[in-house]
N, C-alpha and C. Protein backbone atom coordinates (compact mmCIF):
# COMPACT_ATOMS: atom_id res chain seq x y z
N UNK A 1 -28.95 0.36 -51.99
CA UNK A 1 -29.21 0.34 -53.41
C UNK A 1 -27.92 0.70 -54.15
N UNK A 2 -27.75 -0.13 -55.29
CA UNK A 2 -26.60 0.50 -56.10
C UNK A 2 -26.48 1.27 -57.11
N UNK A 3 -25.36 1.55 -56.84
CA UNK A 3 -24.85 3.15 -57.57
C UNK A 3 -25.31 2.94 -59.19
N UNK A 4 -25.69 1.83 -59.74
CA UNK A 4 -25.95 1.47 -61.12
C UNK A 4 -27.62 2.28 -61.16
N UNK A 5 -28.47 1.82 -60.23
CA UNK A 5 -30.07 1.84 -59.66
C UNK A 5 -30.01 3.04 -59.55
N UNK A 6 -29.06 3.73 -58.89
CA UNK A 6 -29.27 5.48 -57.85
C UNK A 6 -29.11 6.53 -59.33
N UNK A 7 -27.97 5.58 -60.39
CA UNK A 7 -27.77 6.71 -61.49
C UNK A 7 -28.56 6.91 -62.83
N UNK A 8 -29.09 5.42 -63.10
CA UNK A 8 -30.24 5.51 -64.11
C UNK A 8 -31.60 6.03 -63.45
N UNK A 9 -31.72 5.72 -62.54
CA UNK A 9 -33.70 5.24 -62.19
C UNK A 9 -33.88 7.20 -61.13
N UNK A 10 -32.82 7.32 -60.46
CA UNK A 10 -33.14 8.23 -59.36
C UNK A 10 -32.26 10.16 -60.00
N UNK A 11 -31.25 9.67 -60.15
CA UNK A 11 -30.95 10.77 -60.67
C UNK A 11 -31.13 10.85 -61.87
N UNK A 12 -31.18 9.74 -62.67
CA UNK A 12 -31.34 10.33 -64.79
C UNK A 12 -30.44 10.17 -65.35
N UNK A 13 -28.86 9.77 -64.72
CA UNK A 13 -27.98 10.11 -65.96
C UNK A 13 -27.74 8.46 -66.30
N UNK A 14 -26.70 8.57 -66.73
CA UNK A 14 -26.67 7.19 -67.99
C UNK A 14 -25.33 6.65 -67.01
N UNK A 15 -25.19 5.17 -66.95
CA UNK A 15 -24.43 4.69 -66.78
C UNK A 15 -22.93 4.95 -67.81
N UNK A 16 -21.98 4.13 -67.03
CA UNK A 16 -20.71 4.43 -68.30
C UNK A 16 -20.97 3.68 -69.24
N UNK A 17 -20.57 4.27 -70.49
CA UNK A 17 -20.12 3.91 -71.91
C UNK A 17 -21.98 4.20 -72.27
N UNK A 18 -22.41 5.09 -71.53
CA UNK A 18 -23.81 5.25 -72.38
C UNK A 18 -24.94 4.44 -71.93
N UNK A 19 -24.84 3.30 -71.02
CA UNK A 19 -25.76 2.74 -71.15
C UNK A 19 -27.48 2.63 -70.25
N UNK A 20 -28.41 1.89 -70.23
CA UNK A 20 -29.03 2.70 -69.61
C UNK A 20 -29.68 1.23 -69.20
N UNK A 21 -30.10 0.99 -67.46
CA UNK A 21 -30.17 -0.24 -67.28
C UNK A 21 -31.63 -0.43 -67.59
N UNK A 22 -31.97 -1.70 -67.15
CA UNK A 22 -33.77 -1.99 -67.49
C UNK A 22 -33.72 -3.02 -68.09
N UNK A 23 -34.79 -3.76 -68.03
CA UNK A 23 -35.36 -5.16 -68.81
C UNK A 23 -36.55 -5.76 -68.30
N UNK A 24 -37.10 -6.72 -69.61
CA UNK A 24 -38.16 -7.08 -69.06
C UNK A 24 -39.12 -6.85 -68.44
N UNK A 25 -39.56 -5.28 -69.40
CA UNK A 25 -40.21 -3.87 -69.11
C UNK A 25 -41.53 -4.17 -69.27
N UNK A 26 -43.04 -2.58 -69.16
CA UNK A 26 -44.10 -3.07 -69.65
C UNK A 26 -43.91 -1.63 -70.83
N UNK A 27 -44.65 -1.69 -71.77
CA UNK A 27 -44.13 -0.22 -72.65
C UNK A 27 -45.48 -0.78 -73.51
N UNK A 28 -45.27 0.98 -73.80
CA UNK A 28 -46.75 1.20 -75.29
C UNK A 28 -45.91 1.24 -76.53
N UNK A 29 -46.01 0.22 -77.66
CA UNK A 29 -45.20 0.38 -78.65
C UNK A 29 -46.09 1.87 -79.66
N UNK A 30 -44.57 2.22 -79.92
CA UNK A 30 -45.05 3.66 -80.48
C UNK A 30 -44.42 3.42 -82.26
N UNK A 31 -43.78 2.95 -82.44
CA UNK A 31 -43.53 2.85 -84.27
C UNK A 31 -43.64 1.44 -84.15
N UNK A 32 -43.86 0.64 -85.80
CA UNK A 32 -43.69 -0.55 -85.71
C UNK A 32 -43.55 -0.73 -87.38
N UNK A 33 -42.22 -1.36 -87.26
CA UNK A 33 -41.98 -1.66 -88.65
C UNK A 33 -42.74 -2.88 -89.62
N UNK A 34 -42.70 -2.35 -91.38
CA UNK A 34 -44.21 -3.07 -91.83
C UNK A 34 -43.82 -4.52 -91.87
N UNK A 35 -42.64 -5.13 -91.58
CA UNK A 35 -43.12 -7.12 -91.37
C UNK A 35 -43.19 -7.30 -90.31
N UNK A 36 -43.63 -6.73 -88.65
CA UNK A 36 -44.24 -6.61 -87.85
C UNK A 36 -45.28 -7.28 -87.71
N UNK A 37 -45.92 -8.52 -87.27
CA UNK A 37 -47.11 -8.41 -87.41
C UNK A 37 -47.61 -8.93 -86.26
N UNK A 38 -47.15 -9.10 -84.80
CA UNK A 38 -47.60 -9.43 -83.98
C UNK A 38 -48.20 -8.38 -82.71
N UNK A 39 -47.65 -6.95 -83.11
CA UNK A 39 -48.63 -5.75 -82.30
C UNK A 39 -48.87 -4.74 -82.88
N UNK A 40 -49.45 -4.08 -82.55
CA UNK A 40 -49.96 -2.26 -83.65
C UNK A 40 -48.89 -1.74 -82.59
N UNK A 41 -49.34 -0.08 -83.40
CA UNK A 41 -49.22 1.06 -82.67
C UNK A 41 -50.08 1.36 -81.60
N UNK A 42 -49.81 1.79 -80.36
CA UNK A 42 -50.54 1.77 -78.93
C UNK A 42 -50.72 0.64 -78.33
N UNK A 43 -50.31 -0.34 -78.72
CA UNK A 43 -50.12 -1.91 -77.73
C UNK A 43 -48.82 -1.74 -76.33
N UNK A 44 -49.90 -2.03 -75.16
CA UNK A 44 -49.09 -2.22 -74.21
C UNK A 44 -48.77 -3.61 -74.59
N UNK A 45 -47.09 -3.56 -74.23
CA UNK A 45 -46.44 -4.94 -74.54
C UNK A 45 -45.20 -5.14 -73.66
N UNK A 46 -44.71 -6.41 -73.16
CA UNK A 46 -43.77 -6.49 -72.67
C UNK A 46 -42.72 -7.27 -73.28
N UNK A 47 -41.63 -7.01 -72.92
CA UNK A 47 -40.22 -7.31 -73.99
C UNK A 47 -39.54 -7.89 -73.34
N UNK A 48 -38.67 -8.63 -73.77
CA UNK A 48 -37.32 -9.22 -73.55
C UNK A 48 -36.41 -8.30 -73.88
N UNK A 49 -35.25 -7.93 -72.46
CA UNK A 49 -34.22 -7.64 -73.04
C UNK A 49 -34.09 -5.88 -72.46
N UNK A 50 -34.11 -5.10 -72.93
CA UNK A 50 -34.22 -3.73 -72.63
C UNK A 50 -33.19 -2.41 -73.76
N UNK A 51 -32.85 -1.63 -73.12
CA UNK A 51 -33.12 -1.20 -71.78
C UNK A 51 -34.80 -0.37 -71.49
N UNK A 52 -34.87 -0.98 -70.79
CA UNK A 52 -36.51 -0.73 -70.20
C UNK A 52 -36.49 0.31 -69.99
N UNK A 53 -35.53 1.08 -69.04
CA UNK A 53 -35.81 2.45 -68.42
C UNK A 53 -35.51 3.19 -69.52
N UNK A 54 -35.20 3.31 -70.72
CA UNK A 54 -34.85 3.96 -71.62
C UNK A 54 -36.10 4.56 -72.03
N UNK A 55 -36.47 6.05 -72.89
CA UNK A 55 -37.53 6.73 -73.10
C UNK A 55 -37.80 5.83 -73.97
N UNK A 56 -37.07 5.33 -75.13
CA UNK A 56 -37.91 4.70 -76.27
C UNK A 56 -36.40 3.89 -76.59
N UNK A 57 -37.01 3.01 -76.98
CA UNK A 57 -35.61 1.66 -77.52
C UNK A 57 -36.14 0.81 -78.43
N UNK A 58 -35.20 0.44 -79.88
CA UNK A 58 -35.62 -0.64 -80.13
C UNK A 58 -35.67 -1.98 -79.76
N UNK A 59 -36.37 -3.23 -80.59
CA UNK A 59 -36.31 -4.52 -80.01
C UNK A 59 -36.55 -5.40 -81.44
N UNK A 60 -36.46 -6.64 -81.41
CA UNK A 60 -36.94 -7.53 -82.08
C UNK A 60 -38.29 -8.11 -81.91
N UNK A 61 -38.77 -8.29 -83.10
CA UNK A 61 -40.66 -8.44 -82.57
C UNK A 61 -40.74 -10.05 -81.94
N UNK A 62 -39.42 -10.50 -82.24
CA UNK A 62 -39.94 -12.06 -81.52
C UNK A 62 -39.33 -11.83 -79.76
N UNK A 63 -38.99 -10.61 -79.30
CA UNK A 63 -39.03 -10.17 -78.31
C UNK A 63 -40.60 -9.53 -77.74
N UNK A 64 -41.38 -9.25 -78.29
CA UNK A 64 -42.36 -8.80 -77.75
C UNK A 64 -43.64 -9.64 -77.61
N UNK A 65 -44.17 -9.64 -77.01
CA UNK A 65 -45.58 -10.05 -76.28
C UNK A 65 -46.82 -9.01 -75.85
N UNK A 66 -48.08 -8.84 -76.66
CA UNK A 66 -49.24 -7.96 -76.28
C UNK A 66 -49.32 -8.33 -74.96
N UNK A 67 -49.44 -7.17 -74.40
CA UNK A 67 -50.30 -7.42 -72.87
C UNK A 67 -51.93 -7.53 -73.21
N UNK A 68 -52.53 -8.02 -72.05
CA UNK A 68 -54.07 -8.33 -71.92
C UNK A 68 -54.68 -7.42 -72.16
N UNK A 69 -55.86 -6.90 -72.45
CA UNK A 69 -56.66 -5.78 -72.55
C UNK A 69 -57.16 -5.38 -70.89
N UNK A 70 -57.34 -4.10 -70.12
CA UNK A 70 -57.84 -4.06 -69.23
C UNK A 70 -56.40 -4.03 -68.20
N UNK A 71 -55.03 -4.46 -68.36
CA UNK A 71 -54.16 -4.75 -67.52
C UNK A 71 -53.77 -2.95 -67.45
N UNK A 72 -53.34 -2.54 -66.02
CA UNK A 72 -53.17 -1.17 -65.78
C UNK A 72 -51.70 -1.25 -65.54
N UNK A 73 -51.01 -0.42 -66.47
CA UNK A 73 -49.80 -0.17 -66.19
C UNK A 73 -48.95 0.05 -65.30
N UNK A 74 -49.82 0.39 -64.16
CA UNK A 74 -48.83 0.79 -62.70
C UNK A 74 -48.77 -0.25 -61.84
N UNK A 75 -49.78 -1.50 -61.96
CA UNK A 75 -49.33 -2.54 -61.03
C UNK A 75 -48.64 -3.91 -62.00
N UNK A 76 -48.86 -3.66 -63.22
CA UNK A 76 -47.98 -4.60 -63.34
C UNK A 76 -46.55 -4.01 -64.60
N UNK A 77 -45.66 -3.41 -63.84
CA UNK A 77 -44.96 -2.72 -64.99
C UNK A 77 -43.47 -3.15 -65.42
N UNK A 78 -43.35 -4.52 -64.79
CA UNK A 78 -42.08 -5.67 -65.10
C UNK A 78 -43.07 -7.37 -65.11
N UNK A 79 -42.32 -7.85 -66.27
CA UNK A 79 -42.85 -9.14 -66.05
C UNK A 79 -40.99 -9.67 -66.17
N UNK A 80 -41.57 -11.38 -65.87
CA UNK A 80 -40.35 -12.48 -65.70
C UNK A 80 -40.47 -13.00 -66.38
N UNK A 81 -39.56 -13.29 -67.54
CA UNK A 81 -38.90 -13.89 -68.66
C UNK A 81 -40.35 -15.31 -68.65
N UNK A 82 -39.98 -16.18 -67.65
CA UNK A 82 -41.09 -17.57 -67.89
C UNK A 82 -42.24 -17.21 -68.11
N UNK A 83 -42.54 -16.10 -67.66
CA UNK A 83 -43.92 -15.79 -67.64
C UNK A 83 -44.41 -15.31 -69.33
N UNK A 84 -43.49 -15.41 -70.35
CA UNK A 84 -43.96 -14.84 -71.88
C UNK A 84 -43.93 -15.79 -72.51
N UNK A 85 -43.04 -17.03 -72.51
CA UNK A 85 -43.28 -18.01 -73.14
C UNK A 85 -44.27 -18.96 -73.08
N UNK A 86 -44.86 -19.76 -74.12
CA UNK A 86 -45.86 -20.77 -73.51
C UNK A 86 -45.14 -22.27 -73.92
């Protein structure tokens, strides 16, 4: 595994120049600005882009996609880019 994987995901600290790897995450959106109008607050959703592993990050809403109702966060907690578009 690489030293990029071992320093964000296993030990915690931040890659150089700050950064923090991840993408194409599953996440509960927690603020949402008011011309927003494609998820609330508490929508599991998955994004384009990242950084995923980050505690909280912004995004662009034409980056995001609601997940299904009923979908459990621990088995599906990365999706693949083809898989959001229709």
């Amino acid at each position: 595994m690489g030293s990029a994987w071992k320093r964000s995901t296993f030990i915690g600290g931040l890659l150089p120049g700050g950064r923090v790897v991840g993408h194409e995450g599953v996440e509960t959106v927690v603020e949402v600005r008011e011309d927003v109008e494609n998820v609330d607050v508490g929508d599991m959703v998955t994004t384009l882009g990242g950084p995923a592993f980050a505690e909280y990050y912004k995004t662009k809403g034409c980056n995001v996609v609601r997940m299904p109702s009923g979908i459990d966060d621990y088995t599906l907690w990365i999706s693949e880019p083809p898989c959001m578009r229709r």
